[in-house]
N, C-alpha and C. Protein backbone atom coordinates (compact mmCIF):
# COMPACT_ATOMS: atom_id res chain seq x y z
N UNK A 1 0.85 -1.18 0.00
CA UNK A 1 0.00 0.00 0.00
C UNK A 1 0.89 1.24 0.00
N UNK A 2 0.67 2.30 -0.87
CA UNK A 2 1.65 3.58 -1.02
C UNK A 2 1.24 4.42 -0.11
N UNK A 3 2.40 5.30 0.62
CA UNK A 3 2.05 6.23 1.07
C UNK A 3 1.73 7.60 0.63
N UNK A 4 0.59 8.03 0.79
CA UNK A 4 0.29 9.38 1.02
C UNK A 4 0.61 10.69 1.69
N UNK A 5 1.30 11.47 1.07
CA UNK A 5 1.60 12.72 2.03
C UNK A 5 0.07 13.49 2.24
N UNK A 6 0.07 13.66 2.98
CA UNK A 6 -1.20 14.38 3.99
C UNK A 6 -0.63 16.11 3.93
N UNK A 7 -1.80 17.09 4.04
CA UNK A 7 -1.43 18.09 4.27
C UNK A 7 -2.41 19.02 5.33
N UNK A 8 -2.13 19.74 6.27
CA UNK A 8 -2.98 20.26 7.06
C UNK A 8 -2.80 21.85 6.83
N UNK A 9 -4.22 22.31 6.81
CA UNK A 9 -4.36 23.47 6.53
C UNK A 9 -5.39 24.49 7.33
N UNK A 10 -4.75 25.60 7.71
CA UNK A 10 -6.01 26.46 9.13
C UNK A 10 -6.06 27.72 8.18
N UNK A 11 -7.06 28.45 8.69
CA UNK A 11 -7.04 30.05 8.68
C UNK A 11 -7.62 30.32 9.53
N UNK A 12 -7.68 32.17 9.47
CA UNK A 12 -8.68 32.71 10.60
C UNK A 12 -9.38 33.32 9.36
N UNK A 13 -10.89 33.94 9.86
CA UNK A 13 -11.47 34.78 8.64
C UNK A 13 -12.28 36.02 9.44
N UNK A 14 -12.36 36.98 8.92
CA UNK A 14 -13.19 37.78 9.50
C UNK A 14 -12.46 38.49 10.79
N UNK A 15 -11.04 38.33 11.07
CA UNK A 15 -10.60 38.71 12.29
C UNK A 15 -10.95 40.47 12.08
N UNK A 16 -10.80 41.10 13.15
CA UNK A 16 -10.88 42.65 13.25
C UNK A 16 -10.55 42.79 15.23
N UNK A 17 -10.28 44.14 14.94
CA UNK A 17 -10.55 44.53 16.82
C UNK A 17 -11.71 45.49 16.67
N UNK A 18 -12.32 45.35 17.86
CA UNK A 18 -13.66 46.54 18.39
C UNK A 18 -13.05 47.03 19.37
N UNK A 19 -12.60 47.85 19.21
CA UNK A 19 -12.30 49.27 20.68
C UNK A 19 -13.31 50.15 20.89
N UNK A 20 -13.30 50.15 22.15
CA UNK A 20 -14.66 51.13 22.33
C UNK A 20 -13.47 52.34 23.86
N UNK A 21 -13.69 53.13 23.59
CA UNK A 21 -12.88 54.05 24.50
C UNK A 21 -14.11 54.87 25.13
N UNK A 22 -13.82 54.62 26.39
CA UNK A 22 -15.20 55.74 27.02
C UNK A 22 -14.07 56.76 27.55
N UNK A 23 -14.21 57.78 26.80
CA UNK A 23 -13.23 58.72 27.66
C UNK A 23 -12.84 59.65 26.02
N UNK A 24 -11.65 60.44 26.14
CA UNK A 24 -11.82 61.65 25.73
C UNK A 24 -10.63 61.25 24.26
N UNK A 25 -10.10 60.11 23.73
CA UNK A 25 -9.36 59.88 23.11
C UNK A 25 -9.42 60.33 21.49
N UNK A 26 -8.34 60.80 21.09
CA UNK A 26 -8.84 61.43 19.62
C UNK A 26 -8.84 60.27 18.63
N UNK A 27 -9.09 60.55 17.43
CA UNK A 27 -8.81 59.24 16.37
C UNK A 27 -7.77 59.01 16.17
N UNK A 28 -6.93 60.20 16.41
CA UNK A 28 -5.23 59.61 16.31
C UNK A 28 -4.77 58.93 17.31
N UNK A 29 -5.37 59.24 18.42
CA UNK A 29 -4.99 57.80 19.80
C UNK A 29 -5.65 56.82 19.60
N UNK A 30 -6.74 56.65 19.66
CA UNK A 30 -7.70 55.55 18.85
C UNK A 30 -6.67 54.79 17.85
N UNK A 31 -6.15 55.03 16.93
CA UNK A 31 -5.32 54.77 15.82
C UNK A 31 -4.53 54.23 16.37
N UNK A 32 -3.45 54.96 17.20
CA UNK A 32 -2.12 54.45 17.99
C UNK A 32 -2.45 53.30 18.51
N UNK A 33 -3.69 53.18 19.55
CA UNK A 33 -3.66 52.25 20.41
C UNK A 33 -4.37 51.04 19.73
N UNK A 34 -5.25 51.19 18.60
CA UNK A 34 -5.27 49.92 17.70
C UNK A 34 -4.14 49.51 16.87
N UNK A 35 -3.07 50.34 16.86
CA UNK A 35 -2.16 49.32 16.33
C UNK A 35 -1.29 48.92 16.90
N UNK A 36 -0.86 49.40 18.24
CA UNK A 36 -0.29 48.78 19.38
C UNK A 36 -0.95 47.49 19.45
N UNK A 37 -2.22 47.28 19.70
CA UNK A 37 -2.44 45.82 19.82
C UNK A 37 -2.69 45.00 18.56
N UNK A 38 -2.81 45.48 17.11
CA UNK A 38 -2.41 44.68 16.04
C UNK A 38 -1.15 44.17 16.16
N UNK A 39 -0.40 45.11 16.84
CA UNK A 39 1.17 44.66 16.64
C UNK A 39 1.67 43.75 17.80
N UNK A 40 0.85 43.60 18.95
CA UNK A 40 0.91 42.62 20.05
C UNK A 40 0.14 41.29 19.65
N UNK A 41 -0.98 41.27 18.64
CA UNK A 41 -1.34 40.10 18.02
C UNK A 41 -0.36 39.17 17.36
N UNK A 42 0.26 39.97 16.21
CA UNK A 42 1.08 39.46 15.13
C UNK A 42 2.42 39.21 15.87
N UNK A 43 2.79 39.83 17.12
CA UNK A 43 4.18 39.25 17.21
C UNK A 43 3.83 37.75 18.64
N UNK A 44 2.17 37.87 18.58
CA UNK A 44 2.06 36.37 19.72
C UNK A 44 1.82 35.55 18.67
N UNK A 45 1.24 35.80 17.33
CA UNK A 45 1.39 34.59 16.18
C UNK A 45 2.13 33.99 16.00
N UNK A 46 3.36 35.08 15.55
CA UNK A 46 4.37 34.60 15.50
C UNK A 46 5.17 33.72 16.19
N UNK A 47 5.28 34.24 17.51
CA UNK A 47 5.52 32.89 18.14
C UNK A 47 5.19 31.96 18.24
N UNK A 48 3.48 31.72 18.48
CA UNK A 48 3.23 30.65 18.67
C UNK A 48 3.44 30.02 17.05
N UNK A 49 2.98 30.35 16.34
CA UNK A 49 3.68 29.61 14.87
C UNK A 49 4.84 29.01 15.27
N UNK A 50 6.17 29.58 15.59
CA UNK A 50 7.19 28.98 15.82
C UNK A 50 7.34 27.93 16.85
N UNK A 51 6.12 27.84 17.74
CA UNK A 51 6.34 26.93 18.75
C UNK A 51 5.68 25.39 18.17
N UNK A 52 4.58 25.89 17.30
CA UNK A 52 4.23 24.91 17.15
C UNK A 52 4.97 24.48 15.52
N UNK A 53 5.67 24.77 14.76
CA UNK A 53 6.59 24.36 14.27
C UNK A 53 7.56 23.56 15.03
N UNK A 54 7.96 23.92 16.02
CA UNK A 54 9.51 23.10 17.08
C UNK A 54 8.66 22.23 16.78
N UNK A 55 7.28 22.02 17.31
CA UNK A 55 6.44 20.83 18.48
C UNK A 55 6.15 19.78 17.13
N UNK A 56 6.23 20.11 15.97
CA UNK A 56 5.87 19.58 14.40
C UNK A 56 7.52 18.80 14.31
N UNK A 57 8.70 19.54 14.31
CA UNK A 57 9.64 18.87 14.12
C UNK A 57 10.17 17.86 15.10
N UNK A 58 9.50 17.87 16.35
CA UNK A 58 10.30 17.24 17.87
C UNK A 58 9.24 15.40 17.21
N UNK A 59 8.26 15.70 17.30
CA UNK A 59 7.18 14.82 16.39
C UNK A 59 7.62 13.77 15.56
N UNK A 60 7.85 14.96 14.71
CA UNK A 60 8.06 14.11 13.41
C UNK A 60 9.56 13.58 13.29
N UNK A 61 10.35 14.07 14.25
CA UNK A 61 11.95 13.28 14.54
C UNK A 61 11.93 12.07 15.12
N UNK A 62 10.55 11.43 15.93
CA UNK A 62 10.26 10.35 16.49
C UNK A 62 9.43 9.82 16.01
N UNK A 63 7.87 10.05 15.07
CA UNK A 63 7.50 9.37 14.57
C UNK A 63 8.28 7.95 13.81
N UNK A 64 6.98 7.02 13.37
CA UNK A 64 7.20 5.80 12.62
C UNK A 64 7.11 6.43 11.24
N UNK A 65 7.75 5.76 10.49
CA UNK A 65 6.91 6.26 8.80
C UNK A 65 5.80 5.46 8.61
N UNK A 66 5.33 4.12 9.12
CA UNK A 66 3.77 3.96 9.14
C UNK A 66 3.37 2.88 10.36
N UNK A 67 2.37 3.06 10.51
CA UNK A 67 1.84 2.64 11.71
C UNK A 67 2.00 0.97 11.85
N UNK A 68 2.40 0.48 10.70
CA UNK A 68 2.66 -1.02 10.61
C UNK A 68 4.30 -1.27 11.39
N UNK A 69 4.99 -0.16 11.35
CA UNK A 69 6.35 -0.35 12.40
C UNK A 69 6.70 -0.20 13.70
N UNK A 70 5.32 0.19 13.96
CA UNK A 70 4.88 0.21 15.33
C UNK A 70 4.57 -1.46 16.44
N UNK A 71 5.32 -1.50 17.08
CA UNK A 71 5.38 -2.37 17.59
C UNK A 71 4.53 -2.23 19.25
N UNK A 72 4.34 -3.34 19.95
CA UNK A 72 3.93 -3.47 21.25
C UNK A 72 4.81 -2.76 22.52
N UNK A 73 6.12 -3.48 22.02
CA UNK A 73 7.25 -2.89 22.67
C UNK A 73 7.64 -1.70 22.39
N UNK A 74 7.75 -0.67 23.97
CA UNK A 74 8.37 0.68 24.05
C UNK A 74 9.89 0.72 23.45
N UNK A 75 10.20 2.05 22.88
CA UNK A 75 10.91 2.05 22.45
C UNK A 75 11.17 3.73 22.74
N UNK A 76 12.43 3.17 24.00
CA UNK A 76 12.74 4.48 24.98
C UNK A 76 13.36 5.59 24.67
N UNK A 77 14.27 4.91 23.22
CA UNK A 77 15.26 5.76 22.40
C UNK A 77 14.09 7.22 21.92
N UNK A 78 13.02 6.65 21.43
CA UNK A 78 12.58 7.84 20.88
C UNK A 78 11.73 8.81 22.07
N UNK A 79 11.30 7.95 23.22
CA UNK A 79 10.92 8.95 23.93
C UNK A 79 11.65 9.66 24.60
N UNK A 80 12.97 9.03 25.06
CA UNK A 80 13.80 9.90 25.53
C UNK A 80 14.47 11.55 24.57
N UNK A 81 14.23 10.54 23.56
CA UNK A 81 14.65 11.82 22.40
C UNK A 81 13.64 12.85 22.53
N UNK A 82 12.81 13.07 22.66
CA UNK A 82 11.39 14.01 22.94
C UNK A 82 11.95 15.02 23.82
C-alpha cells in the first residue's frame, strides 16, 4: 500500500478589533492604540507559529513512517529523544 503525504491546513477569517474608548481619546490615539495591539497580536502569532513548528519537528523526529512499524514494545530511544 503507497504512502500518502497528507497536508494540514487552518485560517482565521473575518478577524478585526472593536475598541470602544469611554473617555476623551482622539482618532489619532484611537489609531495608535489599535495598532499597538495589532502589533501585540502578530508578534504572539508569530511565536506561537514557531512553537508549534519546534512541536511539528520534535514529532516528526520520532514518529514511525507507518503505523505497521509500530510495535507493542516501548521504544525508549525515541521517547527519551522528545
Amino acid at each position: 500500500m503507497g504512502h500518502k503525504q497528507r497536508s494540514l491546513g487552518g485560517w482565521f477569517s473575518n478577524l478585526s478589533f472593536y475598541f470602544r474608548s469611554y473617555g476623551d481619546l482622539t482618532p489619532d490615539e484611537m489609531d495608535r492604540v489599535c495598532e499597538f495591539l495589532h502589533g501585540r497580536v502578530v508578534a504572539q502569532e508569530s511565536t506561537e507559529l514557531y512553537q508549534l513548528k519546534y512541536c511539528f519537528k520534535a514529532f516528526r523526529s520520532v514518529a514511525y513512517k507507518s503505523f505497521s512499524f509500530c510495535t507493542d514494545e516501548l521504544d525508549e530511544r525515541r521517547s527519551l529523544k522528545l
